[in-house]
PDB file of N, CA and C in Angstrom:
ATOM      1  N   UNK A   1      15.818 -25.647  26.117  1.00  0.00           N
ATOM      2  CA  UNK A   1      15.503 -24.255  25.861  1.00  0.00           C
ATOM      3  C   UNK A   1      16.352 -23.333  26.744  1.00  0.00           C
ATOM      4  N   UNK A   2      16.822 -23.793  27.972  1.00  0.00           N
ATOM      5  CA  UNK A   2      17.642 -23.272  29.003  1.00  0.00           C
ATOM      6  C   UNK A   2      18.502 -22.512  28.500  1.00  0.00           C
ATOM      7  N   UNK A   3      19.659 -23.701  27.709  1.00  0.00           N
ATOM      8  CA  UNK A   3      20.710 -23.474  26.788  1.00  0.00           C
ATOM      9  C   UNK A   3      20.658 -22.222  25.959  1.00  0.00           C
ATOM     10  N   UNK A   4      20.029 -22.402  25.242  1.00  0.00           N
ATOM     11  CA  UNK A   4      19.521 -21.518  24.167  1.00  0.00           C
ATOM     12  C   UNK A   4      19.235 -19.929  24.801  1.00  0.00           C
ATOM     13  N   UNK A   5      18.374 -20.197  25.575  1.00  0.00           N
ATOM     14  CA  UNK A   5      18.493 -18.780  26.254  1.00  0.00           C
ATOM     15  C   UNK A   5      19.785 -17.792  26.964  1.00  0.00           C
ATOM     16  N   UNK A   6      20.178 -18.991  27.422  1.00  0.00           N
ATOM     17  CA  UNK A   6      21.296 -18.069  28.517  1.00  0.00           C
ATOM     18  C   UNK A   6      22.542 -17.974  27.068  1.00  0.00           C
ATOM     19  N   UNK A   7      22.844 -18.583  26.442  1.00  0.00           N
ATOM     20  CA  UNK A   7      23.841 -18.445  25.462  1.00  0.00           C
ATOM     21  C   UNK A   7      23.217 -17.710  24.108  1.00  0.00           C
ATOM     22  N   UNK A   8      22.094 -17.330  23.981  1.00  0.00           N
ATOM     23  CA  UNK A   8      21.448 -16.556  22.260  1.00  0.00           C
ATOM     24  C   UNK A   8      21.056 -15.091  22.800  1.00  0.00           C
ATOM     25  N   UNK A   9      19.965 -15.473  23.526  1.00  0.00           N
ATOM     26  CA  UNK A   9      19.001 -14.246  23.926  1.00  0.00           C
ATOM     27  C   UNK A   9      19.536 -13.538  24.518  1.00  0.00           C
ATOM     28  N   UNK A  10      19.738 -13.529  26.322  1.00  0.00           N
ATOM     29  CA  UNK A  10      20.030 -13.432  26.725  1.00  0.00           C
ATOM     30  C   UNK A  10      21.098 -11.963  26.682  1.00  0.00           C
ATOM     31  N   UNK A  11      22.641 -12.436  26.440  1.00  0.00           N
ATOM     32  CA  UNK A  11      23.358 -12.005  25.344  1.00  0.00           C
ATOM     33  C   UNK A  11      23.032 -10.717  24.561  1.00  0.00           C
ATOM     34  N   UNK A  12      22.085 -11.239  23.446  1.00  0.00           N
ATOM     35  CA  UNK A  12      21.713 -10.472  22.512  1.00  0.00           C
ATOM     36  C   UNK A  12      20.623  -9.543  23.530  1.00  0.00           C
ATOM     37  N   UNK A  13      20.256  -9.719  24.108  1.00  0.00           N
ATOM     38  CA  UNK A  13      19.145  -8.801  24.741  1.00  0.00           C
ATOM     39  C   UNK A  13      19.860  -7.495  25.462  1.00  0.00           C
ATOM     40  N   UNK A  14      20.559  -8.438  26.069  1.00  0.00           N
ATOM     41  CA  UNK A  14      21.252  -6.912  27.056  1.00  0.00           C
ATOM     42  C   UNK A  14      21.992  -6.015  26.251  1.00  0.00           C
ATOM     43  N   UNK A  15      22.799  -6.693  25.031  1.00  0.00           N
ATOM     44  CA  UNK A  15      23.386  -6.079  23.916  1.00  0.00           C
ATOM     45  C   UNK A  15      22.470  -5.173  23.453  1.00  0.00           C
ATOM     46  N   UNK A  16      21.468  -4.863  22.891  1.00  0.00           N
ATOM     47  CA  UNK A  16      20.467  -4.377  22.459  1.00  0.00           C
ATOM     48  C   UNK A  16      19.600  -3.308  22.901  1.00  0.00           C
ATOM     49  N   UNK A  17      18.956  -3.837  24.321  1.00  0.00           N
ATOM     50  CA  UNK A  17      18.635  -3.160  25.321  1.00  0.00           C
ATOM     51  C   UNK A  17      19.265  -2.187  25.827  1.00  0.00           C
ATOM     52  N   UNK A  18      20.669  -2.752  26.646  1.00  0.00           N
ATOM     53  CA  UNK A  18      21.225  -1.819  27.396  1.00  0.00           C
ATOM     54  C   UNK A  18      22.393  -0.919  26.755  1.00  0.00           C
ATOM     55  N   UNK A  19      23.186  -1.444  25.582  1.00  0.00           N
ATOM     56  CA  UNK A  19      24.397  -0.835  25.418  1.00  0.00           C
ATOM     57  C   UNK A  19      24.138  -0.186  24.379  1.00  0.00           C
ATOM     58  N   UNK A  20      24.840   0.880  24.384  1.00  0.00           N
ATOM     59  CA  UNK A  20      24.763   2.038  23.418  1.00  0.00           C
ATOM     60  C   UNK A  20      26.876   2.340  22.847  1.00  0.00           C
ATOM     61  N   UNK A  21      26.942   3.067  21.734  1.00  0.00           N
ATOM     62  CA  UNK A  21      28.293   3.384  21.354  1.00  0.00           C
ATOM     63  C   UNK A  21      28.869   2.283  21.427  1.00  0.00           C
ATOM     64  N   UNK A  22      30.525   2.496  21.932  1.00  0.00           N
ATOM     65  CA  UNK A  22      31.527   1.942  21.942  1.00  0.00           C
ATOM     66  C   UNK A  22      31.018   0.437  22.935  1.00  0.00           C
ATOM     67  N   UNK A  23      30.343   0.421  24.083  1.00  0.00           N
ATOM     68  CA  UNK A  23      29.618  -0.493  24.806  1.00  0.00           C
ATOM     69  C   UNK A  23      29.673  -1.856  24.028  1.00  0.00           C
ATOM     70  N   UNK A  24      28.524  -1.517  22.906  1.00  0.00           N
ATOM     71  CA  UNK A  24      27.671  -2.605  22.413  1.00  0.00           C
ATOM     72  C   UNK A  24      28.829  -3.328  21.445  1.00  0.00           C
ATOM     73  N   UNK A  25      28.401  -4.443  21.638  1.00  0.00           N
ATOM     74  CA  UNK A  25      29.668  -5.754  21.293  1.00  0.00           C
ATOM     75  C   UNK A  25      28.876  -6.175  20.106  1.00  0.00           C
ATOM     76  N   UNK A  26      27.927  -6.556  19.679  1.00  0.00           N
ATOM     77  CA  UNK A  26      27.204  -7.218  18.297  1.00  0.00           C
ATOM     78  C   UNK A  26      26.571  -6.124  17.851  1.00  0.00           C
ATOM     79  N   UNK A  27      26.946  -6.195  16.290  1.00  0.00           N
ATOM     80  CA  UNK A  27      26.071  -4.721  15.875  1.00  0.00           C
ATOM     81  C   UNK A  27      25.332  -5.685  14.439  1.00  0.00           C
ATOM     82  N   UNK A  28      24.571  -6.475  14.436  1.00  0.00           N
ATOM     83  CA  UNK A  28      24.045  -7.483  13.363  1.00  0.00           C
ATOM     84  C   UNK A  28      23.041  -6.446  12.749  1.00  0.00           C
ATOM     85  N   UNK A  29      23.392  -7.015  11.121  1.00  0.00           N
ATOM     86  CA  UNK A  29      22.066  -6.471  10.088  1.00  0.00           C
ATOM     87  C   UNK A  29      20.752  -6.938  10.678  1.00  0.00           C
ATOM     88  N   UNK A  30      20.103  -5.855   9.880  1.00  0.00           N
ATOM     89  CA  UNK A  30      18.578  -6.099  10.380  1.00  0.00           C
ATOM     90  C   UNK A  30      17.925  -7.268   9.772  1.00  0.00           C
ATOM     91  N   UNK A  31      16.887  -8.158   9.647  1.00  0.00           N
ATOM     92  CA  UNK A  31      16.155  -9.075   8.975  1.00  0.00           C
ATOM     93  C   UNK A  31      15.719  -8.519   7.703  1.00  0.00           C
ATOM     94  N   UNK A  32      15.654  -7.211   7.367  1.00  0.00           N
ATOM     95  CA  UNK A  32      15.251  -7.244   6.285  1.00  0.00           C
ATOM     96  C   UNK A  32      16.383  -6.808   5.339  1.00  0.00           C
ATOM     97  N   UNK A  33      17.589  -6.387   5.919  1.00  0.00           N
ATOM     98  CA  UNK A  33      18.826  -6.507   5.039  1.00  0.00           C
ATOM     99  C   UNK A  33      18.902  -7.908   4.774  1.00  0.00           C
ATOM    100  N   UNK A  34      18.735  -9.166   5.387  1.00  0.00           N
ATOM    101  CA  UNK A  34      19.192 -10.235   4.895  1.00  0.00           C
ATOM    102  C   UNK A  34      17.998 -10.911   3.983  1.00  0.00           C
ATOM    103  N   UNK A  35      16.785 -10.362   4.038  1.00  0.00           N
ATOM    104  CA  UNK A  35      16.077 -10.541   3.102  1.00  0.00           C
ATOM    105  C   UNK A  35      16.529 -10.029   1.663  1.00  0.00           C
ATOM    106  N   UNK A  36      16.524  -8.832   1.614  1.00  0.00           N
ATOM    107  CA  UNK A  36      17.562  -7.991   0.460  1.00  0.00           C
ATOM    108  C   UNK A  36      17.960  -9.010  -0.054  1.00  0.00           C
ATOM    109  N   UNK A  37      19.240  -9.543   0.462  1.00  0.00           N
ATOM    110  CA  UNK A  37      20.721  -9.958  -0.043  1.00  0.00           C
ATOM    111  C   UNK A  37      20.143 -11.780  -0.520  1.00  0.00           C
ATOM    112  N   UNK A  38      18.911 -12.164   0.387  1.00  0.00           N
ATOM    113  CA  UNK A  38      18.577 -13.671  -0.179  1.00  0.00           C
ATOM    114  C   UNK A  38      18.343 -13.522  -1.815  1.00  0.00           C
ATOM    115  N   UNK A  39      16.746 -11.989  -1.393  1.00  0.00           N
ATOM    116  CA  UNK A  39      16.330 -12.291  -2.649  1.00  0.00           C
ATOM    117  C   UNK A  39      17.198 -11.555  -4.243  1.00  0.00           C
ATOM    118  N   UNK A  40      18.279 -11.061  -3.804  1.00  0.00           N
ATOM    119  CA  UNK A  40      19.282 -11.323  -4.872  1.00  0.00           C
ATOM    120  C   UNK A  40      20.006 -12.122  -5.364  1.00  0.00           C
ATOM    121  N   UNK A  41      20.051 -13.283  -4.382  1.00  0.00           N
ATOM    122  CA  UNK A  41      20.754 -14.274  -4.256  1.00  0.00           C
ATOM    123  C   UNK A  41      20.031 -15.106  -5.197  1.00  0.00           C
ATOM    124  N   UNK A  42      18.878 -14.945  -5.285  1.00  0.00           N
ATOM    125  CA  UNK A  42      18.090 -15.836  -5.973  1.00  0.00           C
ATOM    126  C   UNK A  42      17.103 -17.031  -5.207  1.00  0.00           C
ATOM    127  N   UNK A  43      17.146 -16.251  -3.463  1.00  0.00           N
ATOM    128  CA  UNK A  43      15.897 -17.333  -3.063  1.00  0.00           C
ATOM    129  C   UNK A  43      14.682 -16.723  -2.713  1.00  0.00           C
ATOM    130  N   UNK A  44      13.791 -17.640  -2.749  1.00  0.00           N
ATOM    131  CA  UNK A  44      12.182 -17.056  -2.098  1.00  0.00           C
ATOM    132  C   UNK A  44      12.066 -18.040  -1.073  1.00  0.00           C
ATOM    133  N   UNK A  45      11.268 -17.209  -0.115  1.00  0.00           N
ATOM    134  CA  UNK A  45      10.987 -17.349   1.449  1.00  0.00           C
ATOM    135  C   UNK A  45       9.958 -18.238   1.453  1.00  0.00           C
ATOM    136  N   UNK A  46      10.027 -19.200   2.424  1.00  0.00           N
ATOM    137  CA  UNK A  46       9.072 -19.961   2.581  1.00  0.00           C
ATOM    138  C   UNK A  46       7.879 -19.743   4.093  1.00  0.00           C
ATOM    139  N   UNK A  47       6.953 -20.259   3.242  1.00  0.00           N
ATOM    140  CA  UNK A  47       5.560 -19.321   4.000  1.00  0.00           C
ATOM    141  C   UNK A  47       5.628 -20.131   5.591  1.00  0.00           C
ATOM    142  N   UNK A  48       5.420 -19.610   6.570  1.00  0.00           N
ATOM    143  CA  UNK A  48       5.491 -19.991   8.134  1.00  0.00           C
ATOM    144  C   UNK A  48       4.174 -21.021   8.272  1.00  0.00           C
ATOM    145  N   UNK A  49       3.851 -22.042   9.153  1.00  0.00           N
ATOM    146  CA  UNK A  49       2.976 -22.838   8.818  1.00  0.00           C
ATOM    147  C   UNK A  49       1.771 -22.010   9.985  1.00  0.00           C
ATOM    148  N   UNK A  50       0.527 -21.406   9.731  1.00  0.00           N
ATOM    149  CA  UNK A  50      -0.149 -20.617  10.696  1.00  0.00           C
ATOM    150  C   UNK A  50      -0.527 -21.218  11.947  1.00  0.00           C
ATOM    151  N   UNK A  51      -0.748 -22.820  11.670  1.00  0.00           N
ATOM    152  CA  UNK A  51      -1.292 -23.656  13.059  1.00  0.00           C
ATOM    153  C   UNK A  51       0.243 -23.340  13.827  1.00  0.00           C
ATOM    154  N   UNK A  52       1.280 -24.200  13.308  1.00  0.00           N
ATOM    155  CA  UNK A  52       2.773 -24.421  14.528  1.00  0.00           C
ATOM    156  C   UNK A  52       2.732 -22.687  15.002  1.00  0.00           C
ATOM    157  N   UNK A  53       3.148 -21.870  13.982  1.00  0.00           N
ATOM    158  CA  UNK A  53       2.825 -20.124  14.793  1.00  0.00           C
ATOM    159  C   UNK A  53       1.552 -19.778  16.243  1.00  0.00           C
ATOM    160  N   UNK A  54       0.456 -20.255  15.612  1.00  0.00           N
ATOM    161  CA  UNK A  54      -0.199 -19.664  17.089  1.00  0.00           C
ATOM    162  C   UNK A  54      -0.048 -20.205  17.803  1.00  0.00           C
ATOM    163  N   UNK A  55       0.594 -21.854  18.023  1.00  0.00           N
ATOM    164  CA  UNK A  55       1.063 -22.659  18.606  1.00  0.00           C
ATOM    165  C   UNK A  55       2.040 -22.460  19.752  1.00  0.00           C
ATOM    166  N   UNK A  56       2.680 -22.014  18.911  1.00  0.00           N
ATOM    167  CA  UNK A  56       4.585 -20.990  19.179  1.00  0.00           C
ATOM    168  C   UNK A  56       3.663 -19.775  20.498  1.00  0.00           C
ATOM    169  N   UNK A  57       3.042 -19.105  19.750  1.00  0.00           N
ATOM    170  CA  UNK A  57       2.645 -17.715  20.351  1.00  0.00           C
ATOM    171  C   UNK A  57       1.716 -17.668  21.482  1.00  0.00           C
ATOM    172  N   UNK A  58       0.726 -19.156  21.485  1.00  0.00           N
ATOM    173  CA  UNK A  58      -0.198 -19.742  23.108  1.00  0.00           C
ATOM    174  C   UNK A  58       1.351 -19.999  23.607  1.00  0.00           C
ATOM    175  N   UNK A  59       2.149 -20.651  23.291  1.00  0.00           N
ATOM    176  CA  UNK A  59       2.675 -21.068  24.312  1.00  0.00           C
ATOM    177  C   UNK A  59       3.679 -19.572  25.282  1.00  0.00           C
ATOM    178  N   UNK A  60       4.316 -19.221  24.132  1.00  0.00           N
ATOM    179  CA  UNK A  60       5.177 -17.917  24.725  1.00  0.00           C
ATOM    180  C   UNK A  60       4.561 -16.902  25.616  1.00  0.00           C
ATOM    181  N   UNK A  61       3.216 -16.602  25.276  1.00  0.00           N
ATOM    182  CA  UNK A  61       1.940 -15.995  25.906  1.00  0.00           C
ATOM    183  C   UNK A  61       1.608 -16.347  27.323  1.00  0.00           C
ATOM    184  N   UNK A  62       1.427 -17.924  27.959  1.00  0.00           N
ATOM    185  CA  UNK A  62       1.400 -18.715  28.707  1.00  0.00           C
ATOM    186  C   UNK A  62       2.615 -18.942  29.396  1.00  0.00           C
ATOM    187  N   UNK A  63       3.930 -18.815  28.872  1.00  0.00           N
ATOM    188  CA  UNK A  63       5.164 -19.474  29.734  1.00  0.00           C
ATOM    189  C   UNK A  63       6.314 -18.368  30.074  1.00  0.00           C
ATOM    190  N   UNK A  64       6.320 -16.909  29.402  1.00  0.00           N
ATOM    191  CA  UNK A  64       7.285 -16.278  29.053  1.00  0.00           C
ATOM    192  C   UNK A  64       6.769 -15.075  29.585  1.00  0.00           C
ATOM    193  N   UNK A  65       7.700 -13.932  29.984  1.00  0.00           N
ATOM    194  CA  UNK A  65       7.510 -12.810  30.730  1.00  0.00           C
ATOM    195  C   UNK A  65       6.752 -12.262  29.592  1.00  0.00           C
ATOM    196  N   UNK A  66       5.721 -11.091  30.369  1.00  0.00           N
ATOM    197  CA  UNK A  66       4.559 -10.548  28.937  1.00  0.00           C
ATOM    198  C   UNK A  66       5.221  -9.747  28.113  1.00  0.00           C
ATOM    199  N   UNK A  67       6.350  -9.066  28.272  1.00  0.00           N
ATOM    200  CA  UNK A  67       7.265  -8.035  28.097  1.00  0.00           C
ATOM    201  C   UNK A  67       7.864  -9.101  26.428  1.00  0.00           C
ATOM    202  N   UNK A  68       8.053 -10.147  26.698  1.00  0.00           N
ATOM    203  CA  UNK A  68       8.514 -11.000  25.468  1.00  0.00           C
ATOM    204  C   UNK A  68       7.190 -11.476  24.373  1.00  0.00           C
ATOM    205  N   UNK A  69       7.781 -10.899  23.288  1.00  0.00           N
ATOM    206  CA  UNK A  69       6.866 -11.358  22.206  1.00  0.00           C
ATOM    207  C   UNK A  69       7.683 -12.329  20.917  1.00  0.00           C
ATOM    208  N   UNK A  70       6.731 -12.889  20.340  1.00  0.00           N
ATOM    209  CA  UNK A  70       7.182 -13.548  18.896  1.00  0.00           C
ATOM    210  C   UNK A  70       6.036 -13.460  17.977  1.00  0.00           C
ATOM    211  N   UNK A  71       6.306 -12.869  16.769  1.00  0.00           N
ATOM    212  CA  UNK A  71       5.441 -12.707  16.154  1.00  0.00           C
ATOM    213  C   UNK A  71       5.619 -13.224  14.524  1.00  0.00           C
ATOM    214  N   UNK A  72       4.855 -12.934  13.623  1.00  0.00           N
ATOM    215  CA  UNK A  72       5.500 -13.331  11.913  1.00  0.00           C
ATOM    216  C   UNK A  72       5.135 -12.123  11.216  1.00  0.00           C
ATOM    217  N   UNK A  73       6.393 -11.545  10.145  1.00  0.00           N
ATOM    218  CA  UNK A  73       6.328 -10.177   9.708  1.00  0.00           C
ATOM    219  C   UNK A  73       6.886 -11.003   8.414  1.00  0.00           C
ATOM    220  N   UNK A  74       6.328 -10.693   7.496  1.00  0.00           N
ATOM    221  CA  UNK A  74       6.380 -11.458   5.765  1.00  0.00           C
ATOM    222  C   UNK A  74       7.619 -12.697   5.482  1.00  0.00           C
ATOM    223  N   UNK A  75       7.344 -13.560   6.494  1.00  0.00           N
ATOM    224  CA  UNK A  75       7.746 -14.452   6.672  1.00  0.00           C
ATOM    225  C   UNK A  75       8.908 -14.581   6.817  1.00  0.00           C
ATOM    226  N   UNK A  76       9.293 -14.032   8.136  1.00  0.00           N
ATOM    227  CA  UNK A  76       9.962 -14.620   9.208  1.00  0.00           C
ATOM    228  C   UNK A  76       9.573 -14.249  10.108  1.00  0.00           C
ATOM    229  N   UNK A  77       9.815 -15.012  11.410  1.00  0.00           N
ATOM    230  CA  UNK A  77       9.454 -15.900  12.947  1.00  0.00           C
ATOM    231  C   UNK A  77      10.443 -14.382  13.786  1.00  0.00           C
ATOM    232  N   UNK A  78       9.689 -13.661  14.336  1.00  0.00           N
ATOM    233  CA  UNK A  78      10.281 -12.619  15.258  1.00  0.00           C
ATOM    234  C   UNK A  78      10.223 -12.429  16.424  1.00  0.00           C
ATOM    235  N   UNK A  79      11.087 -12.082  17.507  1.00  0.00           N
ATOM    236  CA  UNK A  79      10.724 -12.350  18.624  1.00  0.00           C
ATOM    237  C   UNK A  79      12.004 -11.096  19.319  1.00  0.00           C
ATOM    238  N   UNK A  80      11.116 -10.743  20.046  1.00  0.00           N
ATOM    239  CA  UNK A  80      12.005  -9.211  20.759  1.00  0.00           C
ATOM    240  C   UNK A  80      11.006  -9.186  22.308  1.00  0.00           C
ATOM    241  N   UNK A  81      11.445  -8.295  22.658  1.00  0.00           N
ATOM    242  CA  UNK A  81      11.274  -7.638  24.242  1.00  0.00           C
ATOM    243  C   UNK A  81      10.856  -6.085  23.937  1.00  0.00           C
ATOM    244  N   UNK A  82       9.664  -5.983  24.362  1.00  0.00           N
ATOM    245  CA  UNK A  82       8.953  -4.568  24.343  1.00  0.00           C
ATOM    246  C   UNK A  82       9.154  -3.914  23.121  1.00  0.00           C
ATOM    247  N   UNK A  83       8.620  -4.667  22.366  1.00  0.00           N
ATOM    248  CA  UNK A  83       8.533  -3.880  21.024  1.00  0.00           C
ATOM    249  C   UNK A  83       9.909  -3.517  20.398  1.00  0.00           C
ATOM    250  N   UNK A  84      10.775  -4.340  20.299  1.00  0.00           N
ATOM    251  CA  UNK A  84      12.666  -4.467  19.789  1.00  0.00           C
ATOM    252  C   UNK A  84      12.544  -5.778  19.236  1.00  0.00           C
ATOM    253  N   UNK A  85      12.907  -5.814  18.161  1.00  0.00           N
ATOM    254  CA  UNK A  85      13.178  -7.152  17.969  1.00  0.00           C
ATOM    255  C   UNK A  85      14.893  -7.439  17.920  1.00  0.00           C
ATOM    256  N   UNK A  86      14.634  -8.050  18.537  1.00  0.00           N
ATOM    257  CA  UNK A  86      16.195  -8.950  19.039  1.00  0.00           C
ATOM    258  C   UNK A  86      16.538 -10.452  18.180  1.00  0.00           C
ATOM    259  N   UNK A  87      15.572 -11.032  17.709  1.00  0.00           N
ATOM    260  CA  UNK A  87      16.125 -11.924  16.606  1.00  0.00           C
ATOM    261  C   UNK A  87      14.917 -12.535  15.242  1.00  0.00           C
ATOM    262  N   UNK A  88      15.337 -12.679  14.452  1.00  0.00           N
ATOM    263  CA  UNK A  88      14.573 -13.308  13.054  1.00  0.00           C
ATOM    264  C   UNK A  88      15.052 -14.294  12.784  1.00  0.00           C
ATOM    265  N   UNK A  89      13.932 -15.274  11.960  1.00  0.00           N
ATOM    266  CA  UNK A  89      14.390 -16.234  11.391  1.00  0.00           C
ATOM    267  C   UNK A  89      13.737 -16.693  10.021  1.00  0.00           C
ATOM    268  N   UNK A  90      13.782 -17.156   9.355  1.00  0.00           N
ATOM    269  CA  UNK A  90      13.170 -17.517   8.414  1.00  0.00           C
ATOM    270  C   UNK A  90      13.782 -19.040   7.371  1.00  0.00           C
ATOM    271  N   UNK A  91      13.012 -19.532   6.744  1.00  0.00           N
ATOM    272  CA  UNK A  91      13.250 -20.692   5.501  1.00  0.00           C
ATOM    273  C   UNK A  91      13.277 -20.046   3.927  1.00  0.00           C
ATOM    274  N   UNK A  92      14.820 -20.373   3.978  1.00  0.00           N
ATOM    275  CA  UNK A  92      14.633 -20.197   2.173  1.00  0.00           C
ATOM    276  C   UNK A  92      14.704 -21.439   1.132  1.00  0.00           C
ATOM    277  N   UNK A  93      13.934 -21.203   0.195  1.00  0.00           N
ATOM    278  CA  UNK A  93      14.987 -22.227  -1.127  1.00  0.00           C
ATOM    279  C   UNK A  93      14.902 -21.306  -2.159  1.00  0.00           C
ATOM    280  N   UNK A  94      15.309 -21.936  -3.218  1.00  0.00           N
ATOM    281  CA  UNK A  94      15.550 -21.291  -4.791  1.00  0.00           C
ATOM    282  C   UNK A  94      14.506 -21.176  -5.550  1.00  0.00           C
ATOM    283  N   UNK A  95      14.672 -20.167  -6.187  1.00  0.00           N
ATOM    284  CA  UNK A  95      13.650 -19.954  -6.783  1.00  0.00           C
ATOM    285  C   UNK A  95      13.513 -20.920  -8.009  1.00  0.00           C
ATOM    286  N   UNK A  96      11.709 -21.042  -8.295  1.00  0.00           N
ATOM    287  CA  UNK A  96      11.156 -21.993  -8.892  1.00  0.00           C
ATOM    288  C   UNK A  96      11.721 -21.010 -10.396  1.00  0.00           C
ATOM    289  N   UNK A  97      12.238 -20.637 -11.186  1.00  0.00           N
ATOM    290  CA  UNK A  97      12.137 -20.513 -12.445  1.00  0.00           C
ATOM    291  C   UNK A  97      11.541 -20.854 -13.815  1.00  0.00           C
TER     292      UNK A  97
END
């Protein structure tokens, strides 16, 4: 998890947080632009499993500064610092036709 932090978050946090204008180095679509563009694509989102989530969320609650949250917003897995979200994730496949 070390890894992951100092090379994803990290990164993306201070990007986010601190830099403004010309500064800020990653300027990424939001989660729900890439929702957009799936469900034109032709996929539907797959539902988050609720046990592994509160799972996810005792633990982050318990191990992680309080200032850090992860939460689920119409399925995808979100997780930001004081109310920012700094990254999404989600599962797609194709739609059942």
């Amino acid at each position: 998890m070390v890894l992951i932090e100092t090379t994803i978050y990290i990164p993306n946090a201070i990007n986010s947080i601190a830099c403004e204008g010309l500064e800020r180095v990653f300027r990424p679509e939001t989660y729900k632009q890439w929702k957009a563009r799936h469900l034109r694509a032709g996929l539907e989102p797959v539902p988050v499993d609720s046990l592994i989530m509160e799972n996810i969320k005792k633990f982050v609650r318990e191990c992680y500064h309080k200032n850090f949250f992860i939460d689920e917003d119409d399925r995808w897995v979100v997780m930001g610092w004081k109310g920012r979200i700094l990254c999404a994730m989600s599962i797609w496949k194709p739609n059942e036709i």
